[in-house]
Every structure is written in C-alpha cells, then in structure tokens.
PDB file of N, CA and C in Angstrom:
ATOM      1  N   UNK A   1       1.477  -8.520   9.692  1.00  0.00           N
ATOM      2  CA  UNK A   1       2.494  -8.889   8.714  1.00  0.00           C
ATOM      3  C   UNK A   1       3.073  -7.659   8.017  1.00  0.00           C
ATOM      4  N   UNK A   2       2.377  -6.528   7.602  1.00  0.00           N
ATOM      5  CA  UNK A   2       2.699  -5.147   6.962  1.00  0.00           C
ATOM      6  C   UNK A   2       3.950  -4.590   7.586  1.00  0.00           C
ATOM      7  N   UNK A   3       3.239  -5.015   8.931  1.00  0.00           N
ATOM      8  CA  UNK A   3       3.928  -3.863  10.033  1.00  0.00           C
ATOM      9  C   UNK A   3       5.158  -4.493  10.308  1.00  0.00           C
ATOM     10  N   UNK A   4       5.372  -5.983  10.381  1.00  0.00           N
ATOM     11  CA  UNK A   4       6.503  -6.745  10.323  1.00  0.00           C
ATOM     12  C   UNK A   4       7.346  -6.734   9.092  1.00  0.00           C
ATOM     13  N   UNK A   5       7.006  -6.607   8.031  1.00  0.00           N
ATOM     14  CA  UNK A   5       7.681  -5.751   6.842  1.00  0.00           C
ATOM     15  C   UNK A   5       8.204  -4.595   7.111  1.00  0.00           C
ATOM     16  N   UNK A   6       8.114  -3.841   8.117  1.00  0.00           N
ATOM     17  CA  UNK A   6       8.364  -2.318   7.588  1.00  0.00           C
ATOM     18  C   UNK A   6       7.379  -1.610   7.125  1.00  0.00           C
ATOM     19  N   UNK A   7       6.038  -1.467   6.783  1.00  0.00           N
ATOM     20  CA  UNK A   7       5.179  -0.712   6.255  1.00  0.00           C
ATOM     21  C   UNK A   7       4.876  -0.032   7.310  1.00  0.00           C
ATOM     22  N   UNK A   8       4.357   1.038   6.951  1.00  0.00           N
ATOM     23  CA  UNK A   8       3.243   1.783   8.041  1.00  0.00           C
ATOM     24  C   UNK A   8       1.817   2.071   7.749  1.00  0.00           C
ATOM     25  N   UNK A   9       1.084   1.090   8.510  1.00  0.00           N
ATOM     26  CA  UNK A   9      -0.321   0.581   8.737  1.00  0.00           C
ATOM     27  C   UNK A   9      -0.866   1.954   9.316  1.00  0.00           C
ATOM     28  N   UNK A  10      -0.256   2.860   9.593  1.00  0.00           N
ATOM     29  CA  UNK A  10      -0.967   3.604  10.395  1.00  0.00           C
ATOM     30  C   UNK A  10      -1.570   3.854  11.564  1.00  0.00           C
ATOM     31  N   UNK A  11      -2.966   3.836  11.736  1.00  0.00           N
ATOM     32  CA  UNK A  11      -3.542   3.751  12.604  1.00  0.00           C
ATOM     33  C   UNK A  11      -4.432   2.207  12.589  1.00  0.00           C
ATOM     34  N   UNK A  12      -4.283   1.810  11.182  1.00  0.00           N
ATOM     35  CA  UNK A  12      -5.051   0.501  10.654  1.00  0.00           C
ATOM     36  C   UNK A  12      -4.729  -1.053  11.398  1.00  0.00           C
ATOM     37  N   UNK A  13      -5.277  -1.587  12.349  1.00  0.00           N
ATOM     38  CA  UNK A  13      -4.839  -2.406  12.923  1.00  0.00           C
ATOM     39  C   UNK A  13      -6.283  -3.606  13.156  1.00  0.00           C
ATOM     40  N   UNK A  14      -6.647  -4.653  12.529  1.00  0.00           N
ATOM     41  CA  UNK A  14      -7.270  -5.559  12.962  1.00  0.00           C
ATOM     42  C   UNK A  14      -8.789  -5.376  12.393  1.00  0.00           C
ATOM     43  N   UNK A  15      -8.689  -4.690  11.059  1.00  0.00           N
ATOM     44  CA  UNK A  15      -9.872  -4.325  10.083  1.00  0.00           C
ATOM     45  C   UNK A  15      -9.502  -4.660   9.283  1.00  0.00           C
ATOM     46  N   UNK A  16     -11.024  -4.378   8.228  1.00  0.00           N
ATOM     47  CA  UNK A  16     -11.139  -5.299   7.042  1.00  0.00           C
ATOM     48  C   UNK A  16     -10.470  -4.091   6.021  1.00  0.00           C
ATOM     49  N   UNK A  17     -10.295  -2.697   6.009  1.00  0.00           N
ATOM     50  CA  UNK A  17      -9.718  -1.966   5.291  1.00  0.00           C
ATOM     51  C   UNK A  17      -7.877  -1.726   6.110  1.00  0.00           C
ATOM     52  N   UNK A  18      -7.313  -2.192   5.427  1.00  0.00           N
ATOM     53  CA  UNK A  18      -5.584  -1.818   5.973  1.00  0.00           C
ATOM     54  C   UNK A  18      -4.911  -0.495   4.521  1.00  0.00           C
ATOM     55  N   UNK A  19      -4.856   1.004   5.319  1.00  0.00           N
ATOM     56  CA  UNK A  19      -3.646   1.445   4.780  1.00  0.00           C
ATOM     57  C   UNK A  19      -2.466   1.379   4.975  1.00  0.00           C
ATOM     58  N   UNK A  20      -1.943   1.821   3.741  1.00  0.00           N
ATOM     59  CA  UNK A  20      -0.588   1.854   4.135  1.00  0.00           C
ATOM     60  C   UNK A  20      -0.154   2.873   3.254  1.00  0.00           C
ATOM     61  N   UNK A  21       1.035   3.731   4.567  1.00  0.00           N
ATOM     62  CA  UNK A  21       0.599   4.879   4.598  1.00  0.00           C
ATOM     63  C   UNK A  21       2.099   5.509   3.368  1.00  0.00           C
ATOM     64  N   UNK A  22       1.606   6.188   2.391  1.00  0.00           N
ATOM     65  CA  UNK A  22       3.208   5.842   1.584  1.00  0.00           C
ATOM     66  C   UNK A  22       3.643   7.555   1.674  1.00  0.00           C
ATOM     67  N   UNK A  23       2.760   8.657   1.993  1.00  0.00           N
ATOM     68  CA  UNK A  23       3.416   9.894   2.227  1.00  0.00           C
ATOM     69  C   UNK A  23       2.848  10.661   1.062  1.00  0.00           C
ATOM     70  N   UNK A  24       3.701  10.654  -0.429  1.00  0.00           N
ATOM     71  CA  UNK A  24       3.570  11.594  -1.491  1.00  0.00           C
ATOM     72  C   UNK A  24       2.534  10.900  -2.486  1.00  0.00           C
ATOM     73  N   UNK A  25       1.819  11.794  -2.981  1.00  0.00           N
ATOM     74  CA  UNK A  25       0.528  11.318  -3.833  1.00  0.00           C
ATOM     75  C   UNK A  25       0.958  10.346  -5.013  1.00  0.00           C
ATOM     76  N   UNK A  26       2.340  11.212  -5.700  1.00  0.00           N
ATOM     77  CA  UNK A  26       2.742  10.661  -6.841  1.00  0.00           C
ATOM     78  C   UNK A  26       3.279   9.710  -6.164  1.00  0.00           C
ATOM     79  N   UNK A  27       4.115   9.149  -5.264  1.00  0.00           N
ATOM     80  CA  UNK A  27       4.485   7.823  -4.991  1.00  0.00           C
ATOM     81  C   UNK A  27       3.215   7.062  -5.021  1.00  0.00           C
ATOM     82  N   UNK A  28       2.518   7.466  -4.409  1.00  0.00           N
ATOM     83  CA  UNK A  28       0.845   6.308  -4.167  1.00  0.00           C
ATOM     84  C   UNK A  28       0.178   6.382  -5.337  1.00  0.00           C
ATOM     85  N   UNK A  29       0.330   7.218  -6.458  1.00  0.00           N
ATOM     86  CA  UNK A  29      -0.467   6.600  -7.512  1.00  0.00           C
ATOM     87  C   UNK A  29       0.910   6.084  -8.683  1.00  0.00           C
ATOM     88  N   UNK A  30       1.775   6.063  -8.502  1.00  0.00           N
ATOM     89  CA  UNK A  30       2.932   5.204  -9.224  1.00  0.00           C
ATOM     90  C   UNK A  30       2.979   3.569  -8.855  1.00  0.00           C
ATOM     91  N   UNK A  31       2.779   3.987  -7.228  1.00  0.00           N
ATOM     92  CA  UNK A  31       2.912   2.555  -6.483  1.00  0.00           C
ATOM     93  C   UNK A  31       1.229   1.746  -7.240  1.00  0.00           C
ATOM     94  N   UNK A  32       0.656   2.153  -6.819  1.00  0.00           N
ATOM     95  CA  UNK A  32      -0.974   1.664  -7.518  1.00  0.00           C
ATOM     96  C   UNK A  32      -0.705   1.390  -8.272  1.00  0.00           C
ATOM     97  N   UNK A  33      -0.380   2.028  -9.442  1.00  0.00           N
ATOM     98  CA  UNK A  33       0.311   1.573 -11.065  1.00  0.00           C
ATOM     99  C   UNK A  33       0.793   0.363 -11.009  1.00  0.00           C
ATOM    100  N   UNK A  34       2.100  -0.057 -10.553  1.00  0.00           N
ATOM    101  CA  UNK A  34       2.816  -0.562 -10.510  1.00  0.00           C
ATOM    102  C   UNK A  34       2.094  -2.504  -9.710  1.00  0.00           C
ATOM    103  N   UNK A  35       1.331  -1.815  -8.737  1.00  0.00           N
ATOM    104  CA  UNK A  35       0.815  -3.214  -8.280  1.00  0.00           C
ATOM    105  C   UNK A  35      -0.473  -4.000  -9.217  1.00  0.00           C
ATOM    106  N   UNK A  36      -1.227  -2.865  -9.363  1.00  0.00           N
ATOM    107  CA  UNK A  36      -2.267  -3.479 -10.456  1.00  0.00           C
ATOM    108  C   UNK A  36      -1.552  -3.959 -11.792  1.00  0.00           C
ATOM    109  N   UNK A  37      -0.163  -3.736 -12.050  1.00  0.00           N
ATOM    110  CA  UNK A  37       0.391  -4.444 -13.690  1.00  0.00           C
ATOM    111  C   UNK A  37       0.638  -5.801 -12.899  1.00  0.00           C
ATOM    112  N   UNK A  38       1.227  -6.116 -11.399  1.00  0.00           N
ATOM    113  CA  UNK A  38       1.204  -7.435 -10.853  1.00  0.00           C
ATOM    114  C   UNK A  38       0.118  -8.203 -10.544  1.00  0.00           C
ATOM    115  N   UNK A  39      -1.250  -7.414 -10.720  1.00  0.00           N
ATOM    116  CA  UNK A  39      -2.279  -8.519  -9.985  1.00  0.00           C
ATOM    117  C   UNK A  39      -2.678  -8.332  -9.107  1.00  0.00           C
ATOM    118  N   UNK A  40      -2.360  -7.123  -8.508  1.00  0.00           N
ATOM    119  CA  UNK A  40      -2.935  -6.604  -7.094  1.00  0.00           C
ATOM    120  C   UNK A  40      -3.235  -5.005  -7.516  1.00  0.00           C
ATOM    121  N   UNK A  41      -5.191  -5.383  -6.740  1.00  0.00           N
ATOM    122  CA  UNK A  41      -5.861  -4.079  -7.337  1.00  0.00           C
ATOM    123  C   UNK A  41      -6.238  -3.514  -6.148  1.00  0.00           C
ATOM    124  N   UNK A  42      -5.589  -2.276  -5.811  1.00  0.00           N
ATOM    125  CA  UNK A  42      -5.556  -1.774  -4.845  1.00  0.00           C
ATOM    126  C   UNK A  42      -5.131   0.178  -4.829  1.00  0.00           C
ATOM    127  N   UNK A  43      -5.995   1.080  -4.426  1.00  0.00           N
ATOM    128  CA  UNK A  43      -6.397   2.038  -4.658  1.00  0.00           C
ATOM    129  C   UNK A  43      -5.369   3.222  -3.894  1.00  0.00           C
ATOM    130  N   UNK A  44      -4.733   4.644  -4.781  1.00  0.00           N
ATOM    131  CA  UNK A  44      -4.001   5.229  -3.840  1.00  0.00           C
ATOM    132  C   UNK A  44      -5.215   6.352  -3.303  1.00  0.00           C
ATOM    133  N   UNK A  45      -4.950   6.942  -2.261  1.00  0.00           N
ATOM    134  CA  UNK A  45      -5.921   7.800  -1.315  1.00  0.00           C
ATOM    135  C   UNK A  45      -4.914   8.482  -1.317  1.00  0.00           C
ATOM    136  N   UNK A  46      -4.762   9.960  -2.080  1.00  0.00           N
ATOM    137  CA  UNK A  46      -4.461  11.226  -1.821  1.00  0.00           C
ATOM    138  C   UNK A  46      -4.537  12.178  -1.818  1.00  0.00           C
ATOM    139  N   UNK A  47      -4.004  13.583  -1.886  1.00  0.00           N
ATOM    140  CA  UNK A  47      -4.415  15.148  -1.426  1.00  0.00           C
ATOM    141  C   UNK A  47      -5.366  15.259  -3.194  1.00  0.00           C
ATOM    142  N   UNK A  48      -6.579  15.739  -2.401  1.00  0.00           N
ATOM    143  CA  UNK A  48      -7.372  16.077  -1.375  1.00  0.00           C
ATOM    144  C   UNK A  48      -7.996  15.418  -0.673  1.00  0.00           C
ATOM    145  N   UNK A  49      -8.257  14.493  -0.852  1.00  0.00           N
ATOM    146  CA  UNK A  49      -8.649  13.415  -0.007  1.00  0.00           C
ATOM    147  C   UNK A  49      -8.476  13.175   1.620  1.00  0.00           C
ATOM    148  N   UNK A  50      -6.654  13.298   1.679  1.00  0.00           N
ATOM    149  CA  UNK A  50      -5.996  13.393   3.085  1.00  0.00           C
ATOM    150  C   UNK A  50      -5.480  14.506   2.662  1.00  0.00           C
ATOM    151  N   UNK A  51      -5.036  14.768   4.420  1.00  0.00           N
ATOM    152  CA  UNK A  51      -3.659  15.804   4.091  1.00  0.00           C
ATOM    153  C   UNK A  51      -3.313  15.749   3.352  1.00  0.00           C
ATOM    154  N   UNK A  52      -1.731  17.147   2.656  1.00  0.00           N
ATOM    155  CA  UNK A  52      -0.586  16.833   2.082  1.00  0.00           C
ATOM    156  C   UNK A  52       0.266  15.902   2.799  1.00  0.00           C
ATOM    157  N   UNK A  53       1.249  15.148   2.173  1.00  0.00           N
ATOM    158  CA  UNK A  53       2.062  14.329   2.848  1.00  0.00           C
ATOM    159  C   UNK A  53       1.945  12.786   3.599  1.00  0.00           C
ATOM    160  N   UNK A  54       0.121  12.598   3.103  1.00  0.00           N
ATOM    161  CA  UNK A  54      -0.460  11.297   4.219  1.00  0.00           C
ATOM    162  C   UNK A  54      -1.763  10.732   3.180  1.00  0.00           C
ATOM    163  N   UNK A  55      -0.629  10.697   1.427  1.00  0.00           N
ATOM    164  CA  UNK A  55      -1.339   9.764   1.274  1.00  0.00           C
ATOM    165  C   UNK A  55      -1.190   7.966   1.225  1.00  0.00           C
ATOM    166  N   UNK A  56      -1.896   7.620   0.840  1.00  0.00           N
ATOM    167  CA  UNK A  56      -1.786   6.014   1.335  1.00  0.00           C
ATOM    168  C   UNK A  56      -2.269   4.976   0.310  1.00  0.00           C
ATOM    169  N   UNK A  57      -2.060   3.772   0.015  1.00  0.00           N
ATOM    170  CA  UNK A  57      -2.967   2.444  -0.292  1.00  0.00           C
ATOM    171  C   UNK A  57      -3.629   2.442   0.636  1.00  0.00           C
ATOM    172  N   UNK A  58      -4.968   2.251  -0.316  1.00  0.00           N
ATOM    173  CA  UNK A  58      -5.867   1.277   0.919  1.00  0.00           C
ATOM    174  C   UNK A  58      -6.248   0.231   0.294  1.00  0.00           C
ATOM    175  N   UNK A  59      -5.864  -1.223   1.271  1.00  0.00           N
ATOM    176  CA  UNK A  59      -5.885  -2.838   0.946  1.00  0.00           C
ATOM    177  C   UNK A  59      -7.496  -2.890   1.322  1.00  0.00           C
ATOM    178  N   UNK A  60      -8.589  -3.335   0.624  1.00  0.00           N
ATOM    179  CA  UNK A  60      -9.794  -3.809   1.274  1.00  0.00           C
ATOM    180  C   UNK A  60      -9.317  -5.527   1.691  1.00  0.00           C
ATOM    181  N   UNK A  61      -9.356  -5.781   2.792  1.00  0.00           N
ATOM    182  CA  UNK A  61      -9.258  -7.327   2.573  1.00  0.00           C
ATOM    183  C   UNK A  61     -10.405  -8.038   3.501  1.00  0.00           C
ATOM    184  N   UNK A  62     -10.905  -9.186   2.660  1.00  0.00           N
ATOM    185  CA  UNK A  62     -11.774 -10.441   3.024  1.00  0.00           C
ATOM    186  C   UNK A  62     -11.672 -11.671   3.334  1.00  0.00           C
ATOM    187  N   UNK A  63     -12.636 -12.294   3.778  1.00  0.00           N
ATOM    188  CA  UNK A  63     -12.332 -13.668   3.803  1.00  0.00           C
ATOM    189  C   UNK A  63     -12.025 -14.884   3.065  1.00  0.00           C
ATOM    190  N   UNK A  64     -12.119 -14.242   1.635  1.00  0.00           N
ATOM    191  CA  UNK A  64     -12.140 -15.086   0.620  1.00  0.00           C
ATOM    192  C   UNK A  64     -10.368 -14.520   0.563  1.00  0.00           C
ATOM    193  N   UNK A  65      -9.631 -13.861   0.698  1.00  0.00           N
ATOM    194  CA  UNK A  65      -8.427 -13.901   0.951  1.00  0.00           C
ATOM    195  C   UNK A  65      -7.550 -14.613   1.352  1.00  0.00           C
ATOM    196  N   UNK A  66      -6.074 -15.675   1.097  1.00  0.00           N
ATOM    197  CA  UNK A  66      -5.905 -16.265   1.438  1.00  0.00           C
ATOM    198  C   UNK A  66      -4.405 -15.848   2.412  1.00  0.00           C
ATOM    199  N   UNK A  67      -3.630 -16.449   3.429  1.00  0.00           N
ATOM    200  CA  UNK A  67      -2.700 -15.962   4.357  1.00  0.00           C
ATOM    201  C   UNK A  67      -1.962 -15.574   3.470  1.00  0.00           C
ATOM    202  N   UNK A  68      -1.888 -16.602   2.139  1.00  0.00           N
ATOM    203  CA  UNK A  68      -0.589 -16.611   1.210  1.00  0.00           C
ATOM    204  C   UNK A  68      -0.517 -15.214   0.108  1.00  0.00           C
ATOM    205  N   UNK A  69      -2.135 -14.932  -0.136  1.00  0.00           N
ATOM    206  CA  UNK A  69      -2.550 -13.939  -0.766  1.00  0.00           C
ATOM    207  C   UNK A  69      -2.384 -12.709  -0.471  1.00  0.00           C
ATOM    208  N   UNK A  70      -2.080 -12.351   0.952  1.00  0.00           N
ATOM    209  CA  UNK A  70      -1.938 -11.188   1.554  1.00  0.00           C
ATOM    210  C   UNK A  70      -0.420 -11.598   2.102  1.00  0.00           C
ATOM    211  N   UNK A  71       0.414 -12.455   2.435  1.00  0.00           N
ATOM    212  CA  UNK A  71       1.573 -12.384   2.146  1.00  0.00           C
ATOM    213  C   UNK A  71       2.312 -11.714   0.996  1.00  0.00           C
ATOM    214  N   UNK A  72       1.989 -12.507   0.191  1.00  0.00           N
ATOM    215  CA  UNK A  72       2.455 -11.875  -1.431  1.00  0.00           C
ATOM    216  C   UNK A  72       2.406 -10.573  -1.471  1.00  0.00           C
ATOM    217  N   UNK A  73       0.968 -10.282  -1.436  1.00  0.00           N
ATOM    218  CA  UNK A  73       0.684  -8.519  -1.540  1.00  0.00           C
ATOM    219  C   UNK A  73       1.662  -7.877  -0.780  1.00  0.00           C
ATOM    220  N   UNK A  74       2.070  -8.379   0.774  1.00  0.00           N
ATOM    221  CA  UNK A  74       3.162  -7.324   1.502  1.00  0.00           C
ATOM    222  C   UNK A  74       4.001  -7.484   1.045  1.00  0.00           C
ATOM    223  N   UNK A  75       4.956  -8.598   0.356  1.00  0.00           N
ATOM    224  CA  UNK A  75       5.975  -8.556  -0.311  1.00  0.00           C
ATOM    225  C   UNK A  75       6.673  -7.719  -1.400  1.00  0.00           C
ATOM    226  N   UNK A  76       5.191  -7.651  -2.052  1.00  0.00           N
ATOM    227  CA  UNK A  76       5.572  -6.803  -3.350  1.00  0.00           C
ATOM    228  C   UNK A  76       5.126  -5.935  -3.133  1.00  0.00           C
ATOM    229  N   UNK A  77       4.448  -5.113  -2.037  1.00  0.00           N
ATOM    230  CA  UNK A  77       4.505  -3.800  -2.202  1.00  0.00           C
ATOM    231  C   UNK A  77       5.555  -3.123  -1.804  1.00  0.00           C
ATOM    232  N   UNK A  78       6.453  -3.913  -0.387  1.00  0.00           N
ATOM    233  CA  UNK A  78       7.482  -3.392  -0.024  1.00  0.00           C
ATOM    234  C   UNK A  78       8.764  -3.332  -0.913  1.00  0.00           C
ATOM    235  N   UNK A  79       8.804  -4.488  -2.083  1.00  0.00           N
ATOM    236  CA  UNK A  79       9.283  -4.250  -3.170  1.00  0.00           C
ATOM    237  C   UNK A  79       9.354  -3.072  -4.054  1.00  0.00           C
ATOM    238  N   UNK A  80       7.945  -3.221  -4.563  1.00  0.00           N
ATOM    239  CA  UNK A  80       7.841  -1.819  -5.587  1.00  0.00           C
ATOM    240  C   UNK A  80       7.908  -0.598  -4.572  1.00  0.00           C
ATOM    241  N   UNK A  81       7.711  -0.671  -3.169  1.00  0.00           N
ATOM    242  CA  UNK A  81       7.526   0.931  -2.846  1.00  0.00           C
ATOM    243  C   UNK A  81       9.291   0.991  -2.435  1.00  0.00           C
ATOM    244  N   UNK A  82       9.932   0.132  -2.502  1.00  0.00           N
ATOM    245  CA  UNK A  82      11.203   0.509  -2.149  1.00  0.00           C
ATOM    246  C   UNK A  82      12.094   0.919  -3.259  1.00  0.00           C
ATOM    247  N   UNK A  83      11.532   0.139  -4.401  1.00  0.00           N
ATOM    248  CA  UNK A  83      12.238   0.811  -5.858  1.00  0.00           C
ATOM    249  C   UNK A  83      11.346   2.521  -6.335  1.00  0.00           C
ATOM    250  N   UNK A  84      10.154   2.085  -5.892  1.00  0.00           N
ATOM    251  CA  UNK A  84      10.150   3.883  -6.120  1.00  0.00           C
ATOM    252  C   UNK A  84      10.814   4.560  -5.427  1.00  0.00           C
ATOM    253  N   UNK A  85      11.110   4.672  -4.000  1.00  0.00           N
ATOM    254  CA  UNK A  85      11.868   5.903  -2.787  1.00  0.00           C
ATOM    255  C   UNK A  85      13.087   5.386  -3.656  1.00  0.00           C
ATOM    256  N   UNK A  86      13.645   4.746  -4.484  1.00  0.00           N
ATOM    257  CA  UNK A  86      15.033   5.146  -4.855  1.00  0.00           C
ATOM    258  C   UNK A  86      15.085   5.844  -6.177  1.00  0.00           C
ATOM    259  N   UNK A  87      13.892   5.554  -7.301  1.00  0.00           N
ATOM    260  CA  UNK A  87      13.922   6.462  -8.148  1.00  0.00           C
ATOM    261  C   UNK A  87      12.939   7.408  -8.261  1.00  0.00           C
ATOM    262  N   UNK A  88      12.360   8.313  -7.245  1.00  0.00           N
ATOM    263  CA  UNK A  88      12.242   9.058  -7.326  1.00  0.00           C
ATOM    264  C   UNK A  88      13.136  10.087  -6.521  1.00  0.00           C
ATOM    265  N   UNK A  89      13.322   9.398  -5.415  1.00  0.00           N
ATOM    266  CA  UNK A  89      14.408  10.445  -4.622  1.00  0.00           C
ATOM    267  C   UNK A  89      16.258  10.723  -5.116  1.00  0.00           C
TER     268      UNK A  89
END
C-alpha cells in the first residue's frame, strides 16, 4: 500500500518493521513531529544512524493493527511528507 502511494519502502517489503525512506534528517524528524501530534507514533532513523541522505520512518507494525489502521497511516504520511518537501524546499 506505501509503495502504491508513492512512498519509498526501500528495501522493506513483507516485514513486521516497514521504512520509509524520507532522505534528510530534518525532514524525518519534522515528519515524526508532525505524525505523533496525529496519533501516529512512529520513529525518524537518521545520520548517524544511516548514511547522510537515507534517513527514514520506521513503521513497527502488528497484528493487532488494523487494514484501516495502516491505511490511514499511509495517507497521512504522504500528506504531511508532501507539505514538508514544499515548505522546506
């Protein structure tokens, strides 16, 4: 579903941890910001951690998760990460 959004999953395909991969640190800890004020708690991974340039969310997801629950989440992240690439760039 990420990947059918437009996100980039990365290398993350058919596990219980999905990144997604947002590039600049400050985008991934703005984006984090921004999802935990919605209800979705979900962690940015960046330099030093990864490379420069490859940092990311990482979604833990479970079974107690619902289709609709992780719908939502792709929705609004592609939301908020699309209003950040316009105000920050």
């Amino acid at each position: 579903m990420a990947r059918a959004a437009g996100l980039d999953t990365g290398l993350g395909g058919g596990y219980a941890i999905c990144p997604i991969m947002v590039g600049d640190s400050l985008r991934a800890a703005k984006l984090s910001e921004r999802l935990l004020a919605g209800g979705i708690n979900v962690l940015p991974i960046i330099y030093p951690a990864v490379p420069m340039q490859s940092a990311r969310l990482r979604f833990f997801i479970t079974s107690a998760h619902t289709e609709a629950q992780i719908s939502s989440a792709i929705t609004i992240t592609r939301c908020e990460l699309d209003k950040l690439v316009v105000e920050i760039e």
